[in-house]
PDB file of N, CA and C in Angstrom:
ATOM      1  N   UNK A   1       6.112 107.849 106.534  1.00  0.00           N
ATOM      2  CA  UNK A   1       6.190 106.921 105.416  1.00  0.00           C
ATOM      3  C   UNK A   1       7.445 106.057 105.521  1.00  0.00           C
ATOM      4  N   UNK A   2       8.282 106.578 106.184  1.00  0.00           N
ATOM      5  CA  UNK A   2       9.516 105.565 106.347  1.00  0.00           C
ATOM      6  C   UNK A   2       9.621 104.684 107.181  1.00  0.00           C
ATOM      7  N   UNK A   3       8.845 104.908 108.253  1.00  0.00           N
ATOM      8  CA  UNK A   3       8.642 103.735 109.084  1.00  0.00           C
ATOM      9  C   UNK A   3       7.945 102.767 108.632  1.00  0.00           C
ATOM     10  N   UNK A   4       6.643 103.117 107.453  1.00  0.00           N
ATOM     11  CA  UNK A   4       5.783 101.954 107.193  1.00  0.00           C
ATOM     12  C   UNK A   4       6.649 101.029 105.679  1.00  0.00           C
ATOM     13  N   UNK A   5       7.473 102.049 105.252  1.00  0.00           N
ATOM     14  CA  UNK A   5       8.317 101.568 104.343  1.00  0.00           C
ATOM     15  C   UNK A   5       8.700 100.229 104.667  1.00  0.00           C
ATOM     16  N   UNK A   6       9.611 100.909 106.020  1.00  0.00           N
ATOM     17  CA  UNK A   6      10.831  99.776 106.646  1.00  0.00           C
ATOM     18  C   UNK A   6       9.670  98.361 107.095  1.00  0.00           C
ATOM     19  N   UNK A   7       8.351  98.901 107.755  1.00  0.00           N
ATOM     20  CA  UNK A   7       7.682  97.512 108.098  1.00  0.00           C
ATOM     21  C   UNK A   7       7.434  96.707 106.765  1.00  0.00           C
ATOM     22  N   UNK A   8       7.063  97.266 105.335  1.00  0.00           N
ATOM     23  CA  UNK A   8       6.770  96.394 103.978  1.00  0.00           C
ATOM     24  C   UNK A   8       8.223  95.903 103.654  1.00  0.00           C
ATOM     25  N   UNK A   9       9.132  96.318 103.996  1.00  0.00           N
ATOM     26  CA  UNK A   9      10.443  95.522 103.837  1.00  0.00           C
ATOM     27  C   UNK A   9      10.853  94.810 104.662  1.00  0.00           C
ATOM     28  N   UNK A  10      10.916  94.711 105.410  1.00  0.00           N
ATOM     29  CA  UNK A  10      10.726  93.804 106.832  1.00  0.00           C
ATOM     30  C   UNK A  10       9.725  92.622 106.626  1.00  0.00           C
ATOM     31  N   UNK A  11       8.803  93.103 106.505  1.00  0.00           N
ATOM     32  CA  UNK A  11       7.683  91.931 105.786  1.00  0.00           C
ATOM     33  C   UNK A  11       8.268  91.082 104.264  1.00  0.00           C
ATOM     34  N   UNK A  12       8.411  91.567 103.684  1.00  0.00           N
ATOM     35  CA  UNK A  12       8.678  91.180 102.401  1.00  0.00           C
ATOM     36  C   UNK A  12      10.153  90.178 102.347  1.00  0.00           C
ATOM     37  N   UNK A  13      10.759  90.967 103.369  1.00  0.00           N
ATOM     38  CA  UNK A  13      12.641  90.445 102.659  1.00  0.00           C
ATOM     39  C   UNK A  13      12.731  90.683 101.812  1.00  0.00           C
ATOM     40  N   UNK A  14      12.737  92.815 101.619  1.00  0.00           N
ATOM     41  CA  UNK A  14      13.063  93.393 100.407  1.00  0.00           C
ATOM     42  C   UNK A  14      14.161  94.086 100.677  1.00  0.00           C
ATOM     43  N   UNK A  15      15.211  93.474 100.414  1.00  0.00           N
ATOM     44  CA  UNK A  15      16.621  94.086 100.484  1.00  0.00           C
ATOM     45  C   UNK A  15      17.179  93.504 102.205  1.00  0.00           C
ATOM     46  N   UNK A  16      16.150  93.122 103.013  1.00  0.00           N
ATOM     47  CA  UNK A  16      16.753  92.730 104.340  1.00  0.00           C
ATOM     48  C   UNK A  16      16.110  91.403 104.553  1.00  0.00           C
ATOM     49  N   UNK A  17      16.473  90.579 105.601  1.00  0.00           N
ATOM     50  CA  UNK A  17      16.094  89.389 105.751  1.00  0.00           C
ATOM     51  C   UNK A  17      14.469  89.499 106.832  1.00  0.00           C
ATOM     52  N   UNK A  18      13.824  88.476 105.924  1.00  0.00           N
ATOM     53  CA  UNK A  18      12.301  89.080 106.550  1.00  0.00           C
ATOM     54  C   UNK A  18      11.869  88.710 108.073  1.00  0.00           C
ATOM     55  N   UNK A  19      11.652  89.717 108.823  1.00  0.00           N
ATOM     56  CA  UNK A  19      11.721  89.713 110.106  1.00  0.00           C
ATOM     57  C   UNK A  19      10.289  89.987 110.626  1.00  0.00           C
ATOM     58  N   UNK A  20       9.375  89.620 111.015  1.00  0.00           N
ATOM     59  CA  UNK A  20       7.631  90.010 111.337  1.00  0.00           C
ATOM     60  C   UNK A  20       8.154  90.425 112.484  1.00  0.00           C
ATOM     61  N   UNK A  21       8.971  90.686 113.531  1.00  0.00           N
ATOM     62  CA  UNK A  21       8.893  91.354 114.571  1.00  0.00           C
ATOM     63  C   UNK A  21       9.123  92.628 114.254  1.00  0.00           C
ATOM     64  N   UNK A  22      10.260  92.937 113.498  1.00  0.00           N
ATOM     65  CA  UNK A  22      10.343  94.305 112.865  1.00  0.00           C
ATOM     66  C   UNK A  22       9.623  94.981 112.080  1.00  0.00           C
ATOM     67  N   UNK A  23       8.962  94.231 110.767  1.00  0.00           N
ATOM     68  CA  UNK A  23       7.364  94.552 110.051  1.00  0.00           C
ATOM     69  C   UNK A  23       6.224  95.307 110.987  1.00  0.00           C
ATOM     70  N   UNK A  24       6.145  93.998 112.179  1.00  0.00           N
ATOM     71  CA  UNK A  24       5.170  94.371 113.406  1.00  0.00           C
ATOM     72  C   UNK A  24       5.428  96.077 113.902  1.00  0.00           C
ATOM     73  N   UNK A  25       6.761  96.273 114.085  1.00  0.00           N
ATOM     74  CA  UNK A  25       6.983  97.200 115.156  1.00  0.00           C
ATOM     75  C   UNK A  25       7.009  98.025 114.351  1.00  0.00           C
ATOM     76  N   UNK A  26       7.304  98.478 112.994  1.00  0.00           N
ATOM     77  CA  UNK A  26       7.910  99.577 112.271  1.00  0.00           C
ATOM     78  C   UNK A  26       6.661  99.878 111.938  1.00  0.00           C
ATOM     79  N   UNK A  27       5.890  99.017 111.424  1.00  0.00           N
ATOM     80  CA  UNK A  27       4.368  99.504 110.748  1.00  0.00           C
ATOM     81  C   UNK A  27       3.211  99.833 111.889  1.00  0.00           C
ATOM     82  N   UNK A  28       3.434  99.155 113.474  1.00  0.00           N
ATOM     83  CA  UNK A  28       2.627  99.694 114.162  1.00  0.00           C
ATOM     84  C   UNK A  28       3.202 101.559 114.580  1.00  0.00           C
ATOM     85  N   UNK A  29       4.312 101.694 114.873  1.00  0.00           N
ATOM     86  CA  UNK A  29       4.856 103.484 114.943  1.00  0.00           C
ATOM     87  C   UNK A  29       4.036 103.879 113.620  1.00  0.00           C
ATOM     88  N   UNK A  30       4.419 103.270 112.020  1.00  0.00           N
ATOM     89  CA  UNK A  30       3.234 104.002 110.804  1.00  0.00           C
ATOM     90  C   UNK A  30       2.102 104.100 111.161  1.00  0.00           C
ATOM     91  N   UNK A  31       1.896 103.183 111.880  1.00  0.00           N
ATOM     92  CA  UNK A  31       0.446 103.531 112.049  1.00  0.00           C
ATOM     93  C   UNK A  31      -0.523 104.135 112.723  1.00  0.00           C
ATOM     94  N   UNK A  32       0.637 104.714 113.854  1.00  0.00           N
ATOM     95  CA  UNK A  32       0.463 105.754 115.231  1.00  0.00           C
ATOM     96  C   UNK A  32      -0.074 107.107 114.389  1.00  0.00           C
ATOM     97  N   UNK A  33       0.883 107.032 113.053  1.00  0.00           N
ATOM     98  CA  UNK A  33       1.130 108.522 112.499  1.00  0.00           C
ATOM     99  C   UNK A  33       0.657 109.040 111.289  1.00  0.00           C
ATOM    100  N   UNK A  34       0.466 107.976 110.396  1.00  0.00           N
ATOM    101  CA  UNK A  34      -0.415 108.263 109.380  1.00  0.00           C
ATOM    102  C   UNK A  34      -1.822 108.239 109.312  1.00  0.00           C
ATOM    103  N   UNK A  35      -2.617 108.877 108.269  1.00  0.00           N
ATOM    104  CA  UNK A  35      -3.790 108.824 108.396  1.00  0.00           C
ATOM    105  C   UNK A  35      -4.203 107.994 107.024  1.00  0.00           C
ATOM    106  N   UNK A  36      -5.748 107.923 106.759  1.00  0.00           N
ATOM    107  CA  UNK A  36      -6.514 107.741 105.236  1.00  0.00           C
ATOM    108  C   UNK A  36      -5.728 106.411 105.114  1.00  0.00           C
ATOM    109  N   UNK A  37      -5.728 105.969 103.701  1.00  0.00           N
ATOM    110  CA  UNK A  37      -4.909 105.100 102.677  1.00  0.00           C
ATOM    111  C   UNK A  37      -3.861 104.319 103.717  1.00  0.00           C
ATOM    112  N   UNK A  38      -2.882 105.490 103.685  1.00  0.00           N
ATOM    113  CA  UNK A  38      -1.099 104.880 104.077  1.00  0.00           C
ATOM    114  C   UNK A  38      -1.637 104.521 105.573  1.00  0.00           C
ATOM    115  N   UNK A  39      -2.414 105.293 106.709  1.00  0.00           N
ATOM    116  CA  UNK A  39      -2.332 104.282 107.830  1.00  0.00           C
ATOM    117  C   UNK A  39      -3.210 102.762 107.341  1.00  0.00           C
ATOM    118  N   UNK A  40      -4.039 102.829 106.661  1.00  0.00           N
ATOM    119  CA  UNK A  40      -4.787 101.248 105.992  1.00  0.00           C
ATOM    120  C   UNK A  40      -3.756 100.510 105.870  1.00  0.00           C
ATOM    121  N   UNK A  41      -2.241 101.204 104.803  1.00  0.00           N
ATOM    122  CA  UNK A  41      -1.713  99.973 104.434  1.00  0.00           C
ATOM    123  C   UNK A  41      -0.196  99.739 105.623  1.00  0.00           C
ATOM    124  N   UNK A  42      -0.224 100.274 106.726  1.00  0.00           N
ATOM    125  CA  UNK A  42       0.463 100.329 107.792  1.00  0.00           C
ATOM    126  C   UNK A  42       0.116  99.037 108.565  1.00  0.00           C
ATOM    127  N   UNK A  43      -1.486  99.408 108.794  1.00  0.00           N
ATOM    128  CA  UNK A  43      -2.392  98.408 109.384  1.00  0.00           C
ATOM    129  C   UNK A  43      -2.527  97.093 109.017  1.00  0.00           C
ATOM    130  N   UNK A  44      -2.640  97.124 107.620  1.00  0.00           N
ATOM    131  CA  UNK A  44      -2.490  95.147 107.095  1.00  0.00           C
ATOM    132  C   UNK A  44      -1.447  95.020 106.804  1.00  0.00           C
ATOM    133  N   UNK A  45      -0.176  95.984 106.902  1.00  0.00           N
ATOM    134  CA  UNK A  45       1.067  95.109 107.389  1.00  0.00           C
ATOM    135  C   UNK A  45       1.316  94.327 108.135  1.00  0.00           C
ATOM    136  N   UNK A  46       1.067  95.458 109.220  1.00  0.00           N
ATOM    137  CA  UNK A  46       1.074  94.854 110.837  1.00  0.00           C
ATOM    138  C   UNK A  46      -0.071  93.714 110.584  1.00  0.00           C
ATOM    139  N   UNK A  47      -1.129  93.464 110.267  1.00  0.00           N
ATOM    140  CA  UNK A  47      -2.117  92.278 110.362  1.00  0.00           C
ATOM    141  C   UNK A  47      -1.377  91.229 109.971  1.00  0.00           C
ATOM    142  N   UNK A  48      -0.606  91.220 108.564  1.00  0.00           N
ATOM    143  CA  UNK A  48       0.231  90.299 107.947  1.00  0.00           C
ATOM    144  C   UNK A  48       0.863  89.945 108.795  1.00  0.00           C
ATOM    145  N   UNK A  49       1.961  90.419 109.206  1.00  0.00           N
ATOM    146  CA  UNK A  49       2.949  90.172 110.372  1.00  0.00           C
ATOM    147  C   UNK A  49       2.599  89.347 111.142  1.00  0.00           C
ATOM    148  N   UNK A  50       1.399  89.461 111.832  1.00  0.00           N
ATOM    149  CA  UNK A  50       0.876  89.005 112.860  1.00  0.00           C
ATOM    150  C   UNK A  50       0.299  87.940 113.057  1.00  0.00           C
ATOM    151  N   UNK A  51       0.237  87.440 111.646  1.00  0.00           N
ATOM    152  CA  UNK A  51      -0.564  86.307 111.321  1.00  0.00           C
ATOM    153  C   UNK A  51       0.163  84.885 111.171  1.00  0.00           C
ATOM    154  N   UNK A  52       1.986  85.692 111.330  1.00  0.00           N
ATOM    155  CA  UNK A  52       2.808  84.743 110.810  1.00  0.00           C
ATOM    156  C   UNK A  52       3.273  84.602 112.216  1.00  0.00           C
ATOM    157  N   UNK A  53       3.043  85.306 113.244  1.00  0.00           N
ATOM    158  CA  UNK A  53       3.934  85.626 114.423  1.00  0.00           C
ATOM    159  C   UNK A  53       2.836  84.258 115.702  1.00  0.00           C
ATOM    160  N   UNK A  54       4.079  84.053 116.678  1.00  0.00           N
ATOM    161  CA  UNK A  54       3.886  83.792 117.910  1.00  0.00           C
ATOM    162  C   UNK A  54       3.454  85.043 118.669  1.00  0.00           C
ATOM    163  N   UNK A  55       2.806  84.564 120.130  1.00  0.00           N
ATOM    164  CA  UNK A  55       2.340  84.995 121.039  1.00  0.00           C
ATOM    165  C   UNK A  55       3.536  85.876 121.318  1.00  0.00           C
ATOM    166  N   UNK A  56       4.965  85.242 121.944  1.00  0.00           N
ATOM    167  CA  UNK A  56       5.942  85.631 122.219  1.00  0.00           C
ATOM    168  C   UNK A  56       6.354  86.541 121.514  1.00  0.00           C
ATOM    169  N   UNK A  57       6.580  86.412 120.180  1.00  0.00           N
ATOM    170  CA  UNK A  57       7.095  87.394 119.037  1.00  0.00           C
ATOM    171  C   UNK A  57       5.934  88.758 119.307  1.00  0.00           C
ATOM    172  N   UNK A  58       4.770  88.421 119.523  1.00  0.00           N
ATOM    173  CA  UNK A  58       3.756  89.763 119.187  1.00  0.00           C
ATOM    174  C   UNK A  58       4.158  90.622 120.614  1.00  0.00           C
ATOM    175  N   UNK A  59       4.576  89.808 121.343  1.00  0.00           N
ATOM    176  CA  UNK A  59       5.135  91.033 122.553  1.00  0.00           C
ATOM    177  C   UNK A  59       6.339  91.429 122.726  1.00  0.00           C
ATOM    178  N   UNK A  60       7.089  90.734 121.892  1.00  0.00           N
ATOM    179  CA  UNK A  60       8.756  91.520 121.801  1.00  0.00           C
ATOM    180  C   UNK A  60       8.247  92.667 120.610  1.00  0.00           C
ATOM    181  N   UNK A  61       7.521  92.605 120.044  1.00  0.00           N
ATOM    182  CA  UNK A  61       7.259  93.537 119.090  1.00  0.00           C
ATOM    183  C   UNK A  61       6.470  94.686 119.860  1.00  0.00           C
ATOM    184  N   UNK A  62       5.853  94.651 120.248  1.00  0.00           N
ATOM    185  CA  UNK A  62       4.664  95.551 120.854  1.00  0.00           C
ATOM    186  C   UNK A  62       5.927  96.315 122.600  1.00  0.00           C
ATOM    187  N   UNK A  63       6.539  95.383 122.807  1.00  0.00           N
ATOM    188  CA  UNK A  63       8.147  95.548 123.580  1.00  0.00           C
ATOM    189  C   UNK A  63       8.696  97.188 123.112  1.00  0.00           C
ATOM    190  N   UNK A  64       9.527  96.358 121.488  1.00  0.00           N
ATOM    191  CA  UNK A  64       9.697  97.142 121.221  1.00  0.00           C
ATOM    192  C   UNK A  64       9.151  98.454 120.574  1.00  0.00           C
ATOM    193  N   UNK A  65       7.866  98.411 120.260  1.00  0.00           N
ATOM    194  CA  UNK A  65       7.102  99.314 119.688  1.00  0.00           C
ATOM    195  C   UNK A  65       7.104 100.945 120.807  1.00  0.00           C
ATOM    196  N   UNK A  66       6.997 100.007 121.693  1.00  0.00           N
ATOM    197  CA  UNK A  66       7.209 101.137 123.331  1.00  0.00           C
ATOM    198  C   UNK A  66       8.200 101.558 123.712  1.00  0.00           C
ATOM    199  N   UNK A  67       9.112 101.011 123.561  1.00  0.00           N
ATOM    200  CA  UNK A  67      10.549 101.431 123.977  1.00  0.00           C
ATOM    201  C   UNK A  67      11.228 102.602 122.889  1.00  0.00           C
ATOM    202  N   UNK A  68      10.851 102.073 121.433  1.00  0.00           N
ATOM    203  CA  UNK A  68      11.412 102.897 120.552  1.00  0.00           C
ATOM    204  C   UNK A  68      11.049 104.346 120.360  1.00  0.00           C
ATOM    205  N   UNK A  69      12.301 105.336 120.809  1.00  0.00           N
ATOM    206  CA  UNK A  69      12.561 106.643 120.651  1.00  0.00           C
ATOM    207  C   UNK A  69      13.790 107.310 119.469  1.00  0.00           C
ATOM    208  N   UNK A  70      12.849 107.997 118.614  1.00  0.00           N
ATOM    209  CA  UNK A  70      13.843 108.723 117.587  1.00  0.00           C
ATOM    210  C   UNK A  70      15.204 109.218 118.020  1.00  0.00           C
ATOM    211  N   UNK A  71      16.056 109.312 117.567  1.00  0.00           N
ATOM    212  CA  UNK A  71      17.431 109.478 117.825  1.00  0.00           C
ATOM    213  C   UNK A  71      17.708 111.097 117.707  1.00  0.00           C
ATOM    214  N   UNK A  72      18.164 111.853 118.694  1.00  0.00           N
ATOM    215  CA  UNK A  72      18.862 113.396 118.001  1.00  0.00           C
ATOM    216  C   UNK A  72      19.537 113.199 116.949  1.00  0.00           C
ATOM    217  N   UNK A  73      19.678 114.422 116.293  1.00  0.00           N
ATOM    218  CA  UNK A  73      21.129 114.547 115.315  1.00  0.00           C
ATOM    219  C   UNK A  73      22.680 114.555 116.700  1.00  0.00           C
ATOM    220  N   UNK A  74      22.262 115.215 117.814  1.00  0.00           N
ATOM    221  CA  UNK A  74      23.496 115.346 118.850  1.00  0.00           C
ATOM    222  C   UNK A  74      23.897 113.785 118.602  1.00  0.00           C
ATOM    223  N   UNK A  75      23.021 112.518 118.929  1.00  0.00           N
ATOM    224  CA  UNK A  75      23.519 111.362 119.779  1.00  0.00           C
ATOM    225  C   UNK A  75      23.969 110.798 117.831  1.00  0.00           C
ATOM    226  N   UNK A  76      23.197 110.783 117.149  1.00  0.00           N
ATOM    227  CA  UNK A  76      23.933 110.378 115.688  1.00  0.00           C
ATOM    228  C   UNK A  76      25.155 110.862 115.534  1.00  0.00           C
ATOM    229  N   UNK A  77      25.414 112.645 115.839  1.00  0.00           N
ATOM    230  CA  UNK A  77      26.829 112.896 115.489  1.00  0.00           C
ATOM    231  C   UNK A  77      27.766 112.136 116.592  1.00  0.00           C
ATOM    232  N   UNK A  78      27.442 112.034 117.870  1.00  0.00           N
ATOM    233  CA  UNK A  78      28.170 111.241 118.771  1.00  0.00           C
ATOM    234  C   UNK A  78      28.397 110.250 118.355  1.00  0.00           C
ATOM    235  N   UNK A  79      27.446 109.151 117.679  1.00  0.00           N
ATOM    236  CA  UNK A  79      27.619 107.710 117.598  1.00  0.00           C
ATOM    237  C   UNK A  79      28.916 107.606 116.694  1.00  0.00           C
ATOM    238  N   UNK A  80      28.531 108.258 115.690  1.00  0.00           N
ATOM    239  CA  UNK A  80      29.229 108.459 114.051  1.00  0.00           C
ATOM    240  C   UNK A  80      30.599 109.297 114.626  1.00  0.00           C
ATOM    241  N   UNK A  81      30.890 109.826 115.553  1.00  0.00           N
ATOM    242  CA  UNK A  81      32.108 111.074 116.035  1.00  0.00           C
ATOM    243  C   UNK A  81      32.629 111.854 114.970  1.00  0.00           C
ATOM    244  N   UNK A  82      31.547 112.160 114.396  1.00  0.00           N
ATOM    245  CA  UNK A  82      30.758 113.525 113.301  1.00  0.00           C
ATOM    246  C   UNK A  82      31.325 115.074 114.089  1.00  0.00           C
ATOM    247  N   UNK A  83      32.219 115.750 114.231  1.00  0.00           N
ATOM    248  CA  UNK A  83      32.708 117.064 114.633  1.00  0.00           C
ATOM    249  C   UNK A  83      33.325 117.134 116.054  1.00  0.00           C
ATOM    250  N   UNK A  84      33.540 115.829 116.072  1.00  0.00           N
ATOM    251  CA  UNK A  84      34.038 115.542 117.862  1.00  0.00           C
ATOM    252  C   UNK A  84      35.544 115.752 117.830  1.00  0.00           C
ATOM    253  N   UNK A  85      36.040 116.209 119.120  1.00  0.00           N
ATOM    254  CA  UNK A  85      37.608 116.166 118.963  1.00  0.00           C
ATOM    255  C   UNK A  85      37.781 115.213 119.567  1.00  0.00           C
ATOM    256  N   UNK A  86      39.519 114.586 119.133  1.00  0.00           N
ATOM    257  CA  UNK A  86      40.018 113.773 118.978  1.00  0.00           C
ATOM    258  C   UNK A  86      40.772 113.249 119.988  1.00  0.00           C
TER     259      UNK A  86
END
C-alpha cells in the first residue's frame, strides 16, 4: 500500500511535485503486489500516468521499475551512520 500511496501522490502533487515517471514506477511495483480493489487502483494510476507521459518517460519509468530494490535496515543504518563508530 505504500508504494501505490507514493504513485497517487506522485500523480496528484500531493505534498510532492507531480512527477508521472514516479506515479508510473511506484504504482507499477503496487501493482506487482497487490491484489482485488487496491491492485485496480494501482493499475489506473499507472494508466493515468501514462496517458500524460512520453515514449521516453514510459521507459525511464519501466527503467526504473526494474532496477528498483528495497533497501536493508544494514545499508539505512549505514546511510543514516545509525550505531556506527566514529
Amino acid at each position: 500500500m505504500g508504494q501505490l500511496n507514493l504513485g497517487l501522490m506522485y500523480r496528484d502533487g500531493d505534498g510532492v511535485s507531480t512527477d508521472y515517471i514516479q506515479a508510473h514506477m511506484w504504482s507499477n511495483l503496487a501493482a506487482s503486489k497487490l491484489t482485488g480493489d487496491r491492485r485496480k487502483r494501482a493499475i489506473d494510476c499507472r494508466v493515468y500516468a501514462r496517458v500524460n507521459m512520453t515514449t521516453e518517460e514510459v521507459n525511464e519509468a519501466q527503467r526504473l521499475t526494474t532496477e528498483w530494490k528495497p533497501k536493508t535496515w544494514e545499508v539505512i543504518r549505514q546511510e543514516l551512520k545509525i550505531g556506527l563508530p566514529e
